[in-house]
C-alpha atoms as a PDB file:
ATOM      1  CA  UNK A   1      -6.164 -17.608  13.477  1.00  0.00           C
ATOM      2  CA  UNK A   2      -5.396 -17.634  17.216  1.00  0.00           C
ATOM      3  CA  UNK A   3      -2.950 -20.368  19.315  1.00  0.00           C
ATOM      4  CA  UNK A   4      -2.797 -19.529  22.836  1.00  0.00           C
ATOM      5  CA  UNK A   5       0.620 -19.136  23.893  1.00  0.00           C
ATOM      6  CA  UNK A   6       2.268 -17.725  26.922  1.00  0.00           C
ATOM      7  CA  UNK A   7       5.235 -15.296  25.972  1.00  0.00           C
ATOM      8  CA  UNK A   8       5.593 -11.696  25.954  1.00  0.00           C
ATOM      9  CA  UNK A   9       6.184  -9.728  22.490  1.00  0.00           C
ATOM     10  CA  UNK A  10       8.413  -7.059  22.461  1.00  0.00           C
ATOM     11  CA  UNK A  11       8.913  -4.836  19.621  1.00  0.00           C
ATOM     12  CA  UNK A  12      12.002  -2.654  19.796  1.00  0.00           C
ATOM     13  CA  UNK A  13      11.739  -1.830  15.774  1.00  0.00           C
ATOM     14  CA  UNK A  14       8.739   0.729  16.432  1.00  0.00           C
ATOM     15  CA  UNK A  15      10.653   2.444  19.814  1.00  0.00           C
ATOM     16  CA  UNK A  16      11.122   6.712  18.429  1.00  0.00           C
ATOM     17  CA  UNK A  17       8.787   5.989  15.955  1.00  0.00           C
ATOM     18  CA  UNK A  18       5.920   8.975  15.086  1.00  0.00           C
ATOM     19  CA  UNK A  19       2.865   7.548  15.116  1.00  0.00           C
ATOM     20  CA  UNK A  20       0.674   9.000  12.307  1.00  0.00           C
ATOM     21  CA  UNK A  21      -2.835   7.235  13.115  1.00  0.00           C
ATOM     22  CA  UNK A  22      -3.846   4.123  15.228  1.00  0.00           C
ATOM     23  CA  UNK A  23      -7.166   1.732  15.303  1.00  0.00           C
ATOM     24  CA  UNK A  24      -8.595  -0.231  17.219  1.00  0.00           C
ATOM     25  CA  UNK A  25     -10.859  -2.785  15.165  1.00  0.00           C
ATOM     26  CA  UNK A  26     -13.334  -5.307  17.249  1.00  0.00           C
ATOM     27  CA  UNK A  27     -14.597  -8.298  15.882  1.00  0.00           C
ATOM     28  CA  UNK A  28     -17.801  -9.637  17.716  1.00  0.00           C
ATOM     29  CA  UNK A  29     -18.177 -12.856  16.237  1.00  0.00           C
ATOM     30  CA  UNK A  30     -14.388 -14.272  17.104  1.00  0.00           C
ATOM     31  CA  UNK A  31     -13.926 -11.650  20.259  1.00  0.00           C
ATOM     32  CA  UNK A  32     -10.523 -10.488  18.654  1.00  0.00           C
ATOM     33  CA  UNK A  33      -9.505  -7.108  18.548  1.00  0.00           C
ATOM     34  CA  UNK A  34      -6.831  -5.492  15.624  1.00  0.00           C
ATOM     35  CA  UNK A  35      -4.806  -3.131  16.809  1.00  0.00           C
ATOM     36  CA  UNK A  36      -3.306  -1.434  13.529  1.00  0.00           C
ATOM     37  CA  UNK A  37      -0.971   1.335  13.657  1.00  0.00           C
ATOM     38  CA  UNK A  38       0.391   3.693  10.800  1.00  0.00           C
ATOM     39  CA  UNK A  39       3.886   5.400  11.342  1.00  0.00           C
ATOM     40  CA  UNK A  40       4.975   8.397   9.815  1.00  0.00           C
ATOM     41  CA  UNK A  41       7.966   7.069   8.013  1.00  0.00           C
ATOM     42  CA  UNK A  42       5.476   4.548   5.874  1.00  0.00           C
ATOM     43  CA  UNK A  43       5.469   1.632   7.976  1.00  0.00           C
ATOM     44  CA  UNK A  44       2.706   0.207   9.505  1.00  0.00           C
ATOM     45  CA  UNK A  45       2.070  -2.518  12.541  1.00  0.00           C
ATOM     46  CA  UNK A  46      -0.781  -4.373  13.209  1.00  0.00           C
ATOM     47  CA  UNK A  47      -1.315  -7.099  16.137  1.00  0.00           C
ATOM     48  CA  UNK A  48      -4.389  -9.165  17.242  1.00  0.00           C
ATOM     49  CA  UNK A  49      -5.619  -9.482  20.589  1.00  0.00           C
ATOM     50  CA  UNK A  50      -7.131 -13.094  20.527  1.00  0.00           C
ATOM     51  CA  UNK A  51      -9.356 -14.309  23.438  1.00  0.00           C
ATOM     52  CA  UNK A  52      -7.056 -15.575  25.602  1.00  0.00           C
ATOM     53  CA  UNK A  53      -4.547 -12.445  25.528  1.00  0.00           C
ATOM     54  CA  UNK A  54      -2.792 -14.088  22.310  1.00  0.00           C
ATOM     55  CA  UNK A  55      -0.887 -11.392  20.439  1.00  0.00           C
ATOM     56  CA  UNK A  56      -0.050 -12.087  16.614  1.00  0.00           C
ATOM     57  CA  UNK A  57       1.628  -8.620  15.517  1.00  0.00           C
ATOM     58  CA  UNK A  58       3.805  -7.466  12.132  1.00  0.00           C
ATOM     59  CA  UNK A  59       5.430  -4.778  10.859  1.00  0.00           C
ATOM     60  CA  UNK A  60       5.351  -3.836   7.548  1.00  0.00           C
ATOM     61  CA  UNK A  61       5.361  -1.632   4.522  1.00  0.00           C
ATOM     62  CA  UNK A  62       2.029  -1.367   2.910  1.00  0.00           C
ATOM     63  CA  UNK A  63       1.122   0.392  -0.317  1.00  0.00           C
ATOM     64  CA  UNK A  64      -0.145  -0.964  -3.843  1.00  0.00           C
ATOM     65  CA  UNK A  65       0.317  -4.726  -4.250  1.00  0.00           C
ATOM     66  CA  UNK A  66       0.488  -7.523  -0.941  1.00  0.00           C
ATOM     67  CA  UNK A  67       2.216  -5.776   1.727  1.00  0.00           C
ATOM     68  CA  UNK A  68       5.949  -6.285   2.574  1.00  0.00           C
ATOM     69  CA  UNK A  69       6.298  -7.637   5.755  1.00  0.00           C
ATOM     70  CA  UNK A  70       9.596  -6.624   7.914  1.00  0.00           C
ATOM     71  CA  UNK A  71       9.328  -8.842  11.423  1.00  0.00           C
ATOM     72  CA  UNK A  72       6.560 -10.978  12.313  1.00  0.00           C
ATOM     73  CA  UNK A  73       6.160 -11.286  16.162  1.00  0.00           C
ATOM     74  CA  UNK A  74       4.090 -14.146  18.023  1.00  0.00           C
ATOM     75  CA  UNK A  75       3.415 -17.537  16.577  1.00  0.00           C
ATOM     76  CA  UNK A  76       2.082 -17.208  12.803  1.00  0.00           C
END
């Protein structure tokens, strides 16, 4: 779910990373859009752009099981 908020997110833990593949997923009924991003070392980052310009982002590891989550960014 999206808060408006009014900071900026920065997100040194991807900077030199390889990016292996990258979406962008819209969702008409809310107007949010996913940005997800996989890396070539396994990790992974996805953010939300809310209405409103919110950002909600992670990184994390996914695989089998609930993904482990290294930094959440934005207000969760």
């Amino acid at each position: 779910m999206c808060h408006m908020n009014d900071r900026e997110i920065v997100i040194p833990e991807v900077e030199g990373k390889t990016i292996r593949s990258m979406r962008l997923i819209l969702t008409g009924s809310t107007g949010e859009t996913e940005v997800s991003i996989d890396f070539a070392d396994g990790t992974s980052f996805s953010g939300t752009a809310c209405p409103h310009t919110e950002l909600q982002a992670e990184l994390y590891v996914g695989g089998v099981g609930a993904p482990q989550i290294i930094k959440r960014y934005g207000d969760f």
